[in-house]
N, C-alpha and C. Protein backbone atom coordinates (compact mmCIF):
# COMPACT_ATOMS: atom_id res chain seq x y z
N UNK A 1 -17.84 -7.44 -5.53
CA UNK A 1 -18.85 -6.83 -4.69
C UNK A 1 -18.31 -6.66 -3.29
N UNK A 2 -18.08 -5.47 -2.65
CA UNK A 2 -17.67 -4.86 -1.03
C UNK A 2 -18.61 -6.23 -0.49
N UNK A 3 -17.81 -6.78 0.66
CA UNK A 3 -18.57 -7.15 1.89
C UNK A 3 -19.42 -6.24 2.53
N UNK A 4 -20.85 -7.10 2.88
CA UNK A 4 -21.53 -6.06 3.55
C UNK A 4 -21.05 -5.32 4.96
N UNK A 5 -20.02 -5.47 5.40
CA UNK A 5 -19.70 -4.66 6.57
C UNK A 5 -18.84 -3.32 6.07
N UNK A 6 -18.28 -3.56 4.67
CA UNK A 6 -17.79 -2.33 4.03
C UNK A 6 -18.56 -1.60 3.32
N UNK A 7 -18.61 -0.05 3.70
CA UNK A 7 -19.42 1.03 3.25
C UNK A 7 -18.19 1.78 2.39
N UNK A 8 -18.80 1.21 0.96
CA UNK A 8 -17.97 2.72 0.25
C UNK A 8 -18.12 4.11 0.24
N UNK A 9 -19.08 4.47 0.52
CA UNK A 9 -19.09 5.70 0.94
C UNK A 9 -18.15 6.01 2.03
N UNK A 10 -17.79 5.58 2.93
CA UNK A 10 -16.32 5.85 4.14
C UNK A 10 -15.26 6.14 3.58
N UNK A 11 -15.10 5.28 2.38
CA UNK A 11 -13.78 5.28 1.70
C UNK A 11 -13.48 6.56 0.47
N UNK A 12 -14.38 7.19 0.55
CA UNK A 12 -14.57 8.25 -1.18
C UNK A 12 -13.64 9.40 -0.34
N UNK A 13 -12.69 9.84 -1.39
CA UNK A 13 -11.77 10.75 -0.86
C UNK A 13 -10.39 9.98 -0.02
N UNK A 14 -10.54 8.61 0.54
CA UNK A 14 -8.97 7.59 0.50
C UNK A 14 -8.20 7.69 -0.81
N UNK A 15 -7.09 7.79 -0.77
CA UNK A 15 -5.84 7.16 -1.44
C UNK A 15 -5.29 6.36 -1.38
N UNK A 16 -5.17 4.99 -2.09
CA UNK A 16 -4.73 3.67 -1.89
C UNK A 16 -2.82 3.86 -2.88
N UNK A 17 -2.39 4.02 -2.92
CA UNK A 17 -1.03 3.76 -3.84
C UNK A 17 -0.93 1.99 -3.71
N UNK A 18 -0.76 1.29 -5.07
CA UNK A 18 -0.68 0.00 -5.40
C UNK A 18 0.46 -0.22 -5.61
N UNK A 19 1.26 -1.51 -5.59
CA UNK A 19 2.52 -1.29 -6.07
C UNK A 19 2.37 -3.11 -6.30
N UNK A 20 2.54 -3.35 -7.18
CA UNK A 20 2.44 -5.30 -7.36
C UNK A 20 2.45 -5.43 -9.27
N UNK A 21 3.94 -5.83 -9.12
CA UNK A 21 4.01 -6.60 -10.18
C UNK A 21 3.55 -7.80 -11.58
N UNK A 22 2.30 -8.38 -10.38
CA UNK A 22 1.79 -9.09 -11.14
C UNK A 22 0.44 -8.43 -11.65
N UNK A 23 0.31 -8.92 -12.58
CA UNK A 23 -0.59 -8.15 -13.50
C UNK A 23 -2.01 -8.02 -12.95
N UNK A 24 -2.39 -9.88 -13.07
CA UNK A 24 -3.58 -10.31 -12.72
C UNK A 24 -4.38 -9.82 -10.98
N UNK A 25 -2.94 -9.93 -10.09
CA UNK A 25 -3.01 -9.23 -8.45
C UNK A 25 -3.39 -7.77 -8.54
N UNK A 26 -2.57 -7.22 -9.21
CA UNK A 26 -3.01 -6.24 -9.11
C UNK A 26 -4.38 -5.42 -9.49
N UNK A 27 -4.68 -6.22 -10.76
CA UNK A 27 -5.79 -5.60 -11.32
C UNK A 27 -7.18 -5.77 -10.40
N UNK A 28 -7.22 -6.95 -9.55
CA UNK A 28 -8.17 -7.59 -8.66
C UNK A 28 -7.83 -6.79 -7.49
N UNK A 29 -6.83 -6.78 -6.99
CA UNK A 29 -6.60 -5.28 -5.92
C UNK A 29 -7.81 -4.41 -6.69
N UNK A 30 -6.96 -3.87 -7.60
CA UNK A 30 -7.03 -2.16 -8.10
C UNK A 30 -9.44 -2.32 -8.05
N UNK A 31 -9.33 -3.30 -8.44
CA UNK A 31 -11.05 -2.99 -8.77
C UNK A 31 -11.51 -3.58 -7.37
N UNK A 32 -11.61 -4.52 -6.79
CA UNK A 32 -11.77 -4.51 -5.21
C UNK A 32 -12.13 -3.37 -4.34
N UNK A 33 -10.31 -2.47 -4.44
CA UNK A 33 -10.43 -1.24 -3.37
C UNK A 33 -11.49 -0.32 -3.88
N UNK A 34 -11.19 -0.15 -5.35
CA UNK A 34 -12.25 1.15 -5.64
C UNK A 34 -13.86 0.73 -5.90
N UNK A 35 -14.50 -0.89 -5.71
CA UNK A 35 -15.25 -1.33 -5.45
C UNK A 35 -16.02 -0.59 -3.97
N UNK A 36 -14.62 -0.44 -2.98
CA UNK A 36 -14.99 -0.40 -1.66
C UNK A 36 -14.73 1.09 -1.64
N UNK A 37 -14.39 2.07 -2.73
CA UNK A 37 -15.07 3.38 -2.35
C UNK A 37 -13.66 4.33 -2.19
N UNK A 38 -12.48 3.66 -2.84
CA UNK A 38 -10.63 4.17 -2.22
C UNK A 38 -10.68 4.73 -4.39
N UNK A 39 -9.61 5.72 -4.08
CA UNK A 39 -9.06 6.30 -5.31
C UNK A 39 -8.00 5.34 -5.34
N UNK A 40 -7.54 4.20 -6.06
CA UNK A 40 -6.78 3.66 -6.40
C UNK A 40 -6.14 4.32 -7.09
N UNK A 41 -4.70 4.47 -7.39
CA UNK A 41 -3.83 4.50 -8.04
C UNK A 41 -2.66 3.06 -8.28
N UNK A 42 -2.58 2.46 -9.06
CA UNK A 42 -1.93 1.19 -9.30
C UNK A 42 -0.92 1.35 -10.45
N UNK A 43 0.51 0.80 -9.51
CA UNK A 43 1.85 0.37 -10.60
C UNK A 43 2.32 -0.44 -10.87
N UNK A 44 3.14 -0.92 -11.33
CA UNK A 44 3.59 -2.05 -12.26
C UNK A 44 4.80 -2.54 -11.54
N UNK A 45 5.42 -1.71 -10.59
CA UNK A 45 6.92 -2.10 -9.83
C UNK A 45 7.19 -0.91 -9.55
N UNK A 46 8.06 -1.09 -8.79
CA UNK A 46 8.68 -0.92 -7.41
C UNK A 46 9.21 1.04 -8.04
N UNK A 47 10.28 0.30 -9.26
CA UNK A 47 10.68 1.98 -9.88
C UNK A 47 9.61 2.65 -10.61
N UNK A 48 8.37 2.49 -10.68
CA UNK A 48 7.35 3.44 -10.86
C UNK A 48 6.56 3.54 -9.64
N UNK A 49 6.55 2.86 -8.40
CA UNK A 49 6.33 3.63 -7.53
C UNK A 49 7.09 4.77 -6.70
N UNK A 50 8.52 4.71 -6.97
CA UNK A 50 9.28 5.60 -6.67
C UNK A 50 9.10 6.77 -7.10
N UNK A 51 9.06 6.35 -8.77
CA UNK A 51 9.05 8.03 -8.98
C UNK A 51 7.59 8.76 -8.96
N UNK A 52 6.79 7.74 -8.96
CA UNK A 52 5.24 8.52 -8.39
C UNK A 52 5.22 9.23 -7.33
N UNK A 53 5.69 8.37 -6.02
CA UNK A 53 5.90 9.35 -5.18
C UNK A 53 7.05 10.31 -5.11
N UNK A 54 8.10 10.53 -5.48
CA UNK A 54 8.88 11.47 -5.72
C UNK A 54 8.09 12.65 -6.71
N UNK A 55 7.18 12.51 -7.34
CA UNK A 55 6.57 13.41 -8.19
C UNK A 55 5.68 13.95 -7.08
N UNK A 56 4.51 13.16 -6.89
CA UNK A 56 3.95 13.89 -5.83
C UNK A 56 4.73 14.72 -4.60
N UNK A 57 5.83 14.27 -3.76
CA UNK A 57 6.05 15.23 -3.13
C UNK A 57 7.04 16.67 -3.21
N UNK A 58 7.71 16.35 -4.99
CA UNK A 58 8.29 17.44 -5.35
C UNK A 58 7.22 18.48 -5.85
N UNK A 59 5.90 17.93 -6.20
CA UNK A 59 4.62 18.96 -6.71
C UNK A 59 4.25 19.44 -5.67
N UNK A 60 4.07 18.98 -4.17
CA UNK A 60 3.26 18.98 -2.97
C UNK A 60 2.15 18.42 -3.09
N UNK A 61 1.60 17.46 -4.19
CA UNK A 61 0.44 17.05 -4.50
C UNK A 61 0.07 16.22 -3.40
N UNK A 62 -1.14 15.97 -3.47
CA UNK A 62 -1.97 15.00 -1.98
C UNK A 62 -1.24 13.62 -2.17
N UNK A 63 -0.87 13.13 -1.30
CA UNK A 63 -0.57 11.93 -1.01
C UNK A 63 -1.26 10.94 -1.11
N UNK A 64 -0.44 9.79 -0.94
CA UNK A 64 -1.77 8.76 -0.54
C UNK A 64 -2.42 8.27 0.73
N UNK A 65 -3.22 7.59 1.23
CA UNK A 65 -3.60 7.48 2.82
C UNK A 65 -2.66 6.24 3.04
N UNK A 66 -2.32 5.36 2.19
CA UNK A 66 -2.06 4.09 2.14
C UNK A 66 -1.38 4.01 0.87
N UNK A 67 0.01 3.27 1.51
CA UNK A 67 0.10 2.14 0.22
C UNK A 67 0.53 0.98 0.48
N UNK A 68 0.21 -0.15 -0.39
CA UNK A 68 0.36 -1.04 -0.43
C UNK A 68 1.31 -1.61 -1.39
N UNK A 69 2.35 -2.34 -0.95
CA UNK A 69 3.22 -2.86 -1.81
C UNK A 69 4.01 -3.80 -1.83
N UNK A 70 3.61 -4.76 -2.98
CA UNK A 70 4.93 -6.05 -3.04
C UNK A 70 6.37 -5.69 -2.75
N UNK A 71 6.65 -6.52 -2.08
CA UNK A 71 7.98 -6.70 -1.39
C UNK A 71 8.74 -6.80 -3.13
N UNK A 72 9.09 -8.11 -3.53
CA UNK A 72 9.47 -8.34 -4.71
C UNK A 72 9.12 -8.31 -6.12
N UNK A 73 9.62 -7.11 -6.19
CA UNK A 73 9.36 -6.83 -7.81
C UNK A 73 10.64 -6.30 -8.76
N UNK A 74 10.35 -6.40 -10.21
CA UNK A 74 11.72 -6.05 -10.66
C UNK A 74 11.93 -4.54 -10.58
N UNK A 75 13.46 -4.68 -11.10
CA UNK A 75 13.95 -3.53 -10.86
C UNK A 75 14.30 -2.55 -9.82
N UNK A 76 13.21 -2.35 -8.88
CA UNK A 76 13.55 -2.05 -7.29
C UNK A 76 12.93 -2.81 -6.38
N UNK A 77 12.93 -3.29 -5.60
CA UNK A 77 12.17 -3.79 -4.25
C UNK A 77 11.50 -2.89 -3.59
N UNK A 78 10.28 -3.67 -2.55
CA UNK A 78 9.53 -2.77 -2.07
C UNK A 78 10.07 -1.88 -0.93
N UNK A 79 10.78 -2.78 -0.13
CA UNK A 79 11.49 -2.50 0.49
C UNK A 79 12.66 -1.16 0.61
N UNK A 80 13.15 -1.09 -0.53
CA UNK A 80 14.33 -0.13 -1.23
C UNK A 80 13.36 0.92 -1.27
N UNK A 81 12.24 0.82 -1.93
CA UNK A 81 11.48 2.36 -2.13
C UNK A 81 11.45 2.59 -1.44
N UNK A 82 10.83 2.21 0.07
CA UNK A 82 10.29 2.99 1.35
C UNK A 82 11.17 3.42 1.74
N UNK A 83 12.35 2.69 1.89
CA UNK A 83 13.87 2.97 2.38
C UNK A 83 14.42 4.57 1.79
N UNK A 84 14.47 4.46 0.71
CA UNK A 84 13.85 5.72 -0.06
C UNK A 84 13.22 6.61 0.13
N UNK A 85 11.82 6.46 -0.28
CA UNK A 85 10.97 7.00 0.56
C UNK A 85 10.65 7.92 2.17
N UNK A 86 11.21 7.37 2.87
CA UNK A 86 11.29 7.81 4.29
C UNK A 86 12.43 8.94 4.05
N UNK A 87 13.38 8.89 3.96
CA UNK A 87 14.36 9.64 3.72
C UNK A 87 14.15 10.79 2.21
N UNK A 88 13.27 10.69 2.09
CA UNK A 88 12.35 11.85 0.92
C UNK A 88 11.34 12.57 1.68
N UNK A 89 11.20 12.19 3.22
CA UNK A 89 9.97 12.81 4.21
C UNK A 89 8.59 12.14 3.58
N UNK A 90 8.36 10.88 2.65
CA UNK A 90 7.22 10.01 2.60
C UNK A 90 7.09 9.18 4.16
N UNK A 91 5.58 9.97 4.41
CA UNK A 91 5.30 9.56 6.04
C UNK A 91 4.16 8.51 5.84
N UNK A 92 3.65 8.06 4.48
CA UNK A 92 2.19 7.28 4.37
C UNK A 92 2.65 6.30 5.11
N UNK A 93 1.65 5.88 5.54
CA UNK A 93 1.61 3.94 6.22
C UNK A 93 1.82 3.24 4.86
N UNK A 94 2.64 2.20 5.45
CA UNK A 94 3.15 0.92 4.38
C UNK A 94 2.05 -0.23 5.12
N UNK A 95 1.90 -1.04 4.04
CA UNK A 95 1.65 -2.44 3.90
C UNK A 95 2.30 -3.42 3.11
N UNK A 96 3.02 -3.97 3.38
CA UNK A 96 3.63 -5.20 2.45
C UNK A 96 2.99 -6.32 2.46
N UNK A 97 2.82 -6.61 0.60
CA UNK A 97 2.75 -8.11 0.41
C UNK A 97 3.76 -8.58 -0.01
N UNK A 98 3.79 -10.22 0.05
CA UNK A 98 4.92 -11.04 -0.23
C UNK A 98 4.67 -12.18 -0.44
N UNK A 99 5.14 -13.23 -1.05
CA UNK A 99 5.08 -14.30 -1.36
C UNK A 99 6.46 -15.50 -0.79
N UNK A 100 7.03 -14.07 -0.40
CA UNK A 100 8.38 -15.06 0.38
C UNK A 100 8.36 -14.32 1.23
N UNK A 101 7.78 -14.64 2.54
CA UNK A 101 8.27 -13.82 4.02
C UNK A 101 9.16 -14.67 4.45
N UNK A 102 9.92 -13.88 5.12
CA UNK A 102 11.22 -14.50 6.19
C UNK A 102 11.33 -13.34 7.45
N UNK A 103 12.11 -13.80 8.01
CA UNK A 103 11.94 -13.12 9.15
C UNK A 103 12.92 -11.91 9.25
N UNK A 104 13.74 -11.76 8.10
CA UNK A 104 14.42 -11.14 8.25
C UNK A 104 13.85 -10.17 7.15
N UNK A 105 13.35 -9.97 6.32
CA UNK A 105 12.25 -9.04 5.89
C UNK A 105 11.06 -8.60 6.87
N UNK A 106 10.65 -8.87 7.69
CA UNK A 106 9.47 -8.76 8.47
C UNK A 106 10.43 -7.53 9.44
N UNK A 107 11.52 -8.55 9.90
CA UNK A 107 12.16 -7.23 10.69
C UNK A 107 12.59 -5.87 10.12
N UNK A 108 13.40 -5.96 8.49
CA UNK A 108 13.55 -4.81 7.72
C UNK A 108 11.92 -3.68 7.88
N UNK A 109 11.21 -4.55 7.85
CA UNK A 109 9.84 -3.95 6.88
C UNK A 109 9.45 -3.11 8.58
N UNK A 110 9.37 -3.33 9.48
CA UNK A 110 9.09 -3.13 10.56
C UNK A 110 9.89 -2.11 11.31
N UNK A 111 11.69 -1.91 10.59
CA UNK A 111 12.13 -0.91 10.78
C UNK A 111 11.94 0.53 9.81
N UNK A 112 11.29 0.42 8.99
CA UNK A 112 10.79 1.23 8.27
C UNK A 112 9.22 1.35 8.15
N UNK A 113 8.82 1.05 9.54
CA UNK A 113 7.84 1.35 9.96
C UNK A 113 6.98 0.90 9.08
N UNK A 114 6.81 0.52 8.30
CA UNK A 114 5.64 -0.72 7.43
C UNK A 114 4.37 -0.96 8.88
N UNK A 115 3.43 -0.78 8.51
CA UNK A 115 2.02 -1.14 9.58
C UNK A 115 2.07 -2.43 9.25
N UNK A 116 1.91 -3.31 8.36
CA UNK A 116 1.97 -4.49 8.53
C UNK A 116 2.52 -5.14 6.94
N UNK A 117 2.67 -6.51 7.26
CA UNK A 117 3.23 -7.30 6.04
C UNK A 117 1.94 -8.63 6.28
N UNK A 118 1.66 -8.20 4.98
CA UNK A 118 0.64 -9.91 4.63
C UNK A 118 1.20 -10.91 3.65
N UNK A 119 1.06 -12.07 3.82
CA UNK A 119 2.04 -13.18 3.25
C UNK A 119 0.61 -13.40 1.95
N UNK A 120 0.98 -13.59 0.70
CA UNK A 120 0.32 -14.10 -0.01
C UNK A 120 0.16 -15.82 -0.45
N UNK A 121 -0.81 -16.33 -0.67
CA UNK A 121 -2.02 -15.52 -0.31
C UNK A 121 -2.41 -15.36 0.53
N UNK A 122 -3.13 -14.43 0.51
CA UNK A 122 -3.97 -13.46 1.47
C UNK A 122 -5.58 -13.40 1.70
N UNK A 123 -6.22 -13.66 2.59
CA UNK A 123 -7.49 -13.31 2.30
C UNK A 123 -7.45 -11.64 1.97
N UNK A 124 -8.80 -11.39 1.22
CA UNK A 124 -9.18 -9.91 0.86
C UNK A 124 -9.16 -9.16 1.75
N UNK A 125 -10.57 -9.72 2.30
CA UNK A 125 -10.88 -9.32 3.94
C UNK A 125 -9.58 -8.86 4.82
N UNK A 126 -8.62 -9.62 4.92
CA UNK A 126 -8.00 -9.37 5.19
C UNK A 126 -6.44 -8.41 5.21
N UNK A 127 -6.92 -7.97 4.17
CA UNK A 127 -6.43 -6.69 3.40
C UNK A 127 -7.35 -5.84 3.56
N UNK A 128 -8.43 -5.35 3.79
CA UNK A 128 -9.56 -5.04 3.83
C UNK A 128 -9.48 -4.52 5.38
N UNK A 129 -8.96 -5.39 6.36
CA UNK A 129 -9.16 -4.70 7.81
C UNK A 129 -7.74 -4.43 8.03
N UNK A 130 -6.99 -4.83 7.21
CA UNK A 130 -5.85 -3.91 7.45
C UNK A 130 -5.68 -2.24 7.29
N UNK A 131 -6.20 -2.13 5.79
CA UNK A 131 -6.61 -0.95 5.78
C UNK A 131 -6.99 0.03 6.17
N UNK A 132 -8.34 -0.51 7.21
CA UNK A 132 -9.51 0.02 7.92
C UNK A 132 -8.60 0.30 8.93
N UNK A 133 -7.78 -0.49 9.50
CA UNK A 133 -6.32 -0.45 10.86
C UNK A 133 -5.61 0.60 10.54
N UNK A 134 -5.25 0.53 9.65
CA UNK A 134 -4.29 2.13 9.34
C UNK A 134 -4.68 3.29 9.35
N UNK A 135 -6.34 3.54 8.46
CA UNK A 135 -6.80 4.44 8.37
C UNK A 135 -7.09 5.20 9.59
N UNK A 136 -8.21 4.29 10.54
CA UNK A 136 -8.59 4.44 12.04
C UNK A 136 -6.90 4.96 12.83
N UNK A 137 -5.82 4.45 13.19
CA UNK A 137 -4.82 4.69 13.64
C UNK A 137 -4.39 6.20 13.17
N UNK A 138 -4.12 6.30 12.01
CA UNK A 138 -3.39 7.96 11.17
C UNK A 138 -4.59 8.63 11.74
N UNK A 139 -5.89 8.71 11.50
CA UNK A 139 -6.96 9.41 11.92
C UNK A 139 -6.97 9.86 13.77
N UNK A 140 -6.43 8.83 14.29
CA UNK A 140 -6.32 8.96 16.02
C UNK A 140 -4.67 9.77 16.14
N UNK A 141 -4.12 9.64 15.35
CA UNK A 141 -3.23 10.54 15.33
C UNK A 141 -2.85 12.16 14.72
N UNK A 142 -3.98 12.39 14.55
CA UNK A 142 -4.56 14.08 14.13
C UNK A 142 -4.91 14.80 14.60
C-alpha cells in the first residue's frame, strides 16, 4: 500500500527501468513502484538491462524516467552498463543499489553521473524520495 504522502496518480505515465538480481528484491520493488502509479519494467541482471536499453534506443522507443539498478549482478555489473550506456547517448538518471558500498564505487557511480547510490538495506521510503528527487530535478531541467 503507497504511503499516504504518495499520489499514484503523479506517477501514471513514469518509467521506472529495474535492474536487481535478486528475485524476491526485485519483485517487492517491481509491485511497490507500480503500487505508487510508475510503469515498471523489471530485469533479472545487468546483461538484460543492456540490451533493453540498447533496443529501446536503436527503435527510438520512450525511455525510461528512471532507472534503478544493482550495482552487483551476474554477468555484467551495474556499473559496466551505464558505462555503456552513456556512451550509447542513454541520458536517464541512475540510481544504484548495493549491498557492498565502498568508496570507490560511490566515486565510479558518481562519475557516471548516477543521482544517487542507496546501500541495502534500504528503507522504501527512501527509495521513494529518491525518485520523487530525480523526477522533480529532470522536470526543472526542461
Amino acid at each position: 500500500m503507497p504511503s499516504p504522502e504518495i499520489s499514484p496518480s503523479r506517477h501514471v505515465g513514469r518509467r521506472v527501468l529495474l535492474a536487481e538480481d535478486d528475485t524476491e528484491l526485485r519483485s517487492l520493488l517491481q509491485q511497490v513502484l507500480q503500487d505508487d502509479g510508475y510503469e515498471v519494467t523489471a530485469l533479472e541482471d545487468g546483461l538484460a538491462l543492456f540490451y533493453h536499453m540498447l533496443d529501446l534506443i536503436g527503435a527510438g522507443r520512450q525511455r525510461p524516467d528512471v532507472i534503478i539498478s544493482d550495482v552487483l549482478m551476474p554477468g555484467i555489473m551495474g556499473l559496466d552498463v551505464v558505462r555503456y550506456l552513456r556512451t550509447a547517448g542513454a541520458e536517464a538518471p541512475i540510481i544504484f543499489i548495493t549491498a557492498f558500498p565502498s568508496d570507490e564505487t560511490r566515486q565510479e557511480a558518481e562519475r557516471l553521473g548516477a543521482y544517487a547510490m542507496l546501500s541495502k538495506p534500504f528503507d522504501i521510503d527512501e527509495l521513494r524520495g529518491t525518485i520523487e528527487e530525480v523526477l522533480e530535478k529532470a522536470a526543472g531541467l526542461r
